[in-house]
C-alpha atoms as a PDB file:
ATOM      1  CA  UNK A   1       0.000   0.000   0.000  1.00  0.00           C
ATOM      2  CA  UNK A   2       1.602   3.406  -1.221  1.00  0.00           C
ATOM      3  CA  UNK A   3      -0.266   5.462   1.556  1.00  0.00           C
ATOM      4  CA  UNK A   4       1.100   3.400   4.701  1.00  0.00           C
ATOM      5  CA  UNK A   5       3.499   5.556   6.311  1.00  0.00           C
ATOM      6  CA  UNK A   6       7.399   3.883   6.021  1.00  0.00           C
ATOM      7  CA  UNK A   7       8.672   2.444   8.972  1.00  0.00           C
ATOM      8  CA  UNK A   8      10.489   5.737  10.449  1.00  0.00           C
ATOM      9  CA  UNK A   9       7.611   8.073  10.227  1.00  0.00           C
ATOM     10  CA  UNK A  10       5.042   8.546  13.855  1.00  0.00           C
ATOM     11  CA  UNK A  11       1.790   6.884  13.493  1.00  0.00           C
ATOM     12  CA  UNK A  12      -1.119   6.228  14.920  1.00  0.00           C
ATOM     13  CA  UNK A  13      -2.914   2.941  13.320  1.00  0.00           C
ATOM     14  CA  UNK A  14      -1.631   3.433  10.015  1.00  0.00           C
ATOM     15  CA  UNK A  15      -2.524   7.398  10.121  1.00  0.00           C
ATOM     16  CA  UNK A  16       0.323   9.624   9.544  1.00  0.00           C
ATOM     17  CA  UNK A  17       0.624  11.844  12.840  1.00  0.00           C
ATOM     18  CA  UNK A  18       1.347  15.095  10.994  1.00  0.00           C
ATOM     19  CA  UNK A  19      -2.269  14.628   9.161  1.00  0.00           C
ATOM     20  CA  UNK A  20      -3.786  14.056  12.853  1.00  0.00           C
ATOM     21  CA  UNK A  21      -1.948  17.413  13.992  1.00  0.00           C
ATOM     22  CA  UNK A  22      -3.030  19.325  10.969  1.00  0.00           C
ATOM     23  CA  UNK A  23      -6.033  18.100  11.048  1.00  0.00           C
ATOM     24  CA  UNK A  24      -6.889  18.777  14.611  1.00  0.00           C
ATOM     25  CA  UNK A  25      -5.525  22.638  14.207  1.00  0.00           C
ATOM     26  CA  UNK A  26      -7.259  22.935  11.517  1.00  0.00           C
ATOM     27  CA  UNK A  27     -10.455  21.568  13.610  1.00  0.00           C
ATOM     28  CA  UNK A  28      -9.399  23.981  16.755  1.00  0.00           C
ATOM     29  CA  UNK A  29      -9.082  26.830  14.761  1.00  0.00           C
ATOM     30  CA  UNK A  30     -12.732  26.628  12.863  1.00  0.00           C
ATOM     31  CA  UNK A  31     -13.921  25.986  16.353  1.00  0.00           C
ATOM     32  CA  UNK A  32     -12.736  28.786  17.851  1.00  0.00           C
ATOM     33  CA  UNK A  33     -13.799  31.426  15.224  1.00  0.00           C
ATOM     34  CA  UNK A  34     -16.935  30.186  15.764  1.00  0.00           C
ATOM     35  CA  UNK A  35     -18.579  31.558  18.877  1.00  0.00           C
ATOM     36  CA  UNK A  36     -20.842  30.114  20.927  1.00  0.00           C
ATOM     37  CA  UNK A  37     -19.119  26.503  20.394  1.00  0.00           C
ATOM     38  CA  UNK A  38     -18.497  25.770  24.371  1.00  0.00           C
ATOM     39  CA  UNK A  39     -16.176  22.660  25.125  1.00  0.00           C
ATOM     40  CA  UNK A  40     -18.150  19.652  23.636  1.00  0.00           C
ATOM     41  CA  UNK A  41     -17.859  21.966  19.817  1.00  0.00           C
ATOM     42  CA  UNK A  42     -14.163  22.514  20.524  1.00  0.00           C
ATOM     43  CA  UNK A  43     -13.608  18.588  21.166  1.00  0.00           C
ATOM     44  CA  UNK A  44     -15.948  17.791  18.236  1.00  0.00           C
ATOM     45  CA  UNK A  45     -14.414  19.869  16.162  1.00  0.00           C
ATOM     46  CA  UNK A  46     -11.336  19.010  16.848  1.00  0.00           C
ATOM     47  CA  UNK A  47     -11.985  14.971  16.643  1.00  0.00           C
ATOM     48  CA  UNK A  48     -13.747  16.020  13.173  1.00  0.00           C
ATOM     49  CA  UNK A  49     -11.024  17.523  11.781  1.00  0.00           C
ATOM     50  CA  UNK A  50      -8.638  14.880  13.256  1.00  0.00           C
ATOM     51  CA  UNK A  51     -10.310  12.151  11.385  1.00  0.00           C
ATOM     52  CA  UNK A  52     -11.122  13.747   8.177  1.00  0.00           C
ATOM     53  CA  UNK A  53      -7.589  14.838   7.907  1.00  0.00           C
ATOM     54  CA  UNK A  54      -6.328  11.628   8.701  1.00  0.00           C
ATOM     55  CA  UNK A  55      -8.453   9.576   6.453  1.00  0.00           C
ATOM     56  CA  UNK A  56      -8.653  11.853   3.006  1.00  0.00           C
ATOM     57  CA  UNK A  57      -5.026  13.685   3.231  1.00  0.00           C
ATOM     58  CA  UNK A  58      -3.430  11.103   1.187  1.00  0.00           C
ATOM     59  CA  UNK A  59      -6.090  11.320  -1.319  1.00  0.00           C
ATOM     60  CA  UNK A  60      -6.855  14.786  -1.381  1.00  0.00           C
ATOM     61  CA  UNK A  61      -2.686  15.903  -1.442  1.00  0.00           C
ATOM     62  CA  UNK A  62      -2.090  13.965  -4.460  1.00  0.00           C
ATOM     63  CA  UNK A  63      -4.496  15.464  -6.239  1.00  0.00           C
ATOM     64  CA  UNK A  64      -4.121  19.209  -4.411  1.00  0.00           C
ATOM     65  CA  UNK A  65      -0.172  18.953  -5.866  1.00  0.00           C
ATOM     66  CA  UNK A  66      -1.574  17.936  -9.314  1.00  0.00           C
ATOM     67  CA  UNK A  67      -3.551  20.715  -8.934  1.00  0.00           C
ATOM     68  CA  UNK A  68      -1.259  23.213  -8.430  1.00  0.00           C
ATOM     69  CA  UNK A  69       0.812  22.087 -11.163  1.00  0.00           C
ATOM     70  CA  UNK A  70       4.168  23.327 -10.211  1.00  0.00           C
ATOM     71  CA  UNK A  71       7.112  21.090 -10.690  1.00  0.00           C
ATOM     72  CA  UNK A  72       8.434  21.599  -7.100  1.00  0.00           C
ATOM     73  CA  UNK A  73       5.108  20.068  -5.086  1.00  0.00           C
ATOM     74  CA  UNK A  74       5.134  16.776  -4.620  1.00  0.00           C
ATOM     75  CA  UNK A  75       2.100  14.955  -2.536  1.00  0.00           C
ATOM     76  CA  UNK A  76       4.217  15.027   0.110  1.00  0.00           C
ATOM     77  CA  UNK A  77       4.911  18.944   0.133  1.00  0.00           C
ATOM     78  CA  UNK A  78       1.666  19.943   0.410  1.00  0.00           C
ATOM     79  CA  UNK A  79       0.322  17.607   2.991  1.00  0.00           C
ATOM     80  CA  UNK A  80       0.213  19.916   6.209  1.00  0.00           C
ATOM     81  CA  UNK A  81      -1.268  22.195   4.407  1.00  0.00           C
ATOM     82  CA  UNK A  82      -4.266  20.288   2.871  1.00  0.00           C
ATOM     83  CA  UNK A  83      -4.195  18.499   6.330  1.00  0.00           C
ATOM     84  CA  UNK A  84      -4.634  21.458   8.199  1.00  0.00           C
ATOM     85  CA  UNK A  85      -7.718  22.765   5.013  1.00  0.00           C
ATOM     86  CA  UNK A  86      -9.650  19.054   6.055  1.00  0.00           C
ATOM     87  CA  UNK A  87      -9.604  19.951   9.822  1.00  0.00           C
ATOM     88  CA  UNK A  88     -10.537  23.303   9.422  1.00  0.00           C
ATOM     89  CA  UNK A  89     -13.706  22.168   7.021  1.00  0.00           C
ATOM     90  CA  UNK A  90     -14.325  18.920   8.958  1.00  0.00           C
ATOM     91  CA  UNK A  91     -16.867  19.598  11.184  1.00  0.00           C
ATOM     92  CA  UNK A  92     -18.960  22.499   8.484  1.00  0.00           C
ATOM     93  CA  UNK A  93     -18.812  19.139   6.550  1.00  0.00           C
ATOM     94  CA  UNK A  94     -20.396  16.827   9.407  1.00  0.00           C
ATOM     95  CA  UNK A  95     -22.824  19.455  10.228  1.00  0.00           C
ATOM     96  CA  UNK A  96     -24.829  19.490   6.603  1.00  0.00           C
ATOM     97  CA  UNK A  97     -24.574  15.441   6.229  1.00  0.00           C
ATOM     98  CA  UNK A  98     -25.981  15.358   9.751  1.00  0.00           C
ATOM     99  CA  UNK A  99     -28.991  18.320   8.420  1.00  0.00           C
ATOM    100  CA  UNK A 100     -29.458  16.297   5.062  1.00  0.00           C
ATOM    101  CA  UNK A 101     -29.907  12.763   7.109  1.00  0.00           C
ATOM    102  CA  UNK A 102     -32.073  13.945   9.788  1.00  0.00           C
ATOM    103  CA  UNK A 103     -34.308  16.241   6.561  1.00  0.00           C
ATOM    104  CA  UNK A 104     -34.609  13.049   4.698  1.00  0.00           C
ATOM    105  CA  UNK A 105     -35.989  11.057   8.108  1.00  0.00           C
ATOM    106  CA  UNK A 106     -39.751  11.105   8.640  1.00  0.00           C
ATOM    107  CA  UNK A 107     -40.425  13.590  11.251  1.00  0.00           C
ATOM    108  CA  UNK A 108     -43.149  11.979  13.998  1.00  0.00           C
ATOM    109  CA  UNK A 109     -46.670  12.691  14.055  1.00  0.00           C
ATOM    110  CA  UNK A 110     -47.092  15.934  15.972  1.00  0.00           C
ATOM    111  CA  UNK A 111     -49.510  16.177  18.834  1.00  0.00           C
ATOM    112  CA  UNK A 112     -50.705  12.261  19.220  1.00  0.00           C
ATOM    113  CA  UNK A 113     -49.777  10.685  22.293  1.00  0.00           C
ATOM    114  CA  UNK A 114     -50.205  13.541  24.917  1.00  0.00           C
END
């Protein structure tokens, strides 16, 4: 597998630690510019970003440094970055699949049972 860090670089379960601390100042910084949040949105926030920027950096680098098109990114160059982009969008993200799941659900019958 090409996105298993080598042997010499931290990780947690496979995930590249730089992707979990990008992603989780990415996921403290939306958090707090964001008032109102309290505690439980700063830990949410921050687990959000954690996971999305541990999961899609890989992915999402590769094709940010194609993107870019400059001969001196590589994948690798531009991972903190995009990293850091996941975490900060990671909970916005969770927030409108959560909305479009619970708009889709059948809301219950209004007034019965009182």
């Amino acid at each position: 597998m090409a996105d298993v860090p080598p042997p010499g670089e931290p990780a947690l379960y496979g995930i590249k630690l730089a992707y979990l601390i990008a992603g989780a100042a990415g996921g403290i910084v939306r958090s707090l510019s964001k008032p109102g949040g309290g505690l439980i949105g700063l830990i949410s926030a921050t687990v959000a970003g954690m996971l999305l920027a541990g999961y899609l950096s890989p992915v999402v680098a590769v094709h940010a440094a194609r993107w870019m098109a400059s001969p001196d990114l590589t994948a690798a160059s531009v991972e903190g970055m995009v990293g850091f982009l996941l975490g900060l969008s990671g909970m916005t993200g969770v927030e409108v699949v959560i909305r479009r799941v619970f708009r889709r659900l059948p809301s219950p019958p209004s007034g019965e049972g009182r």
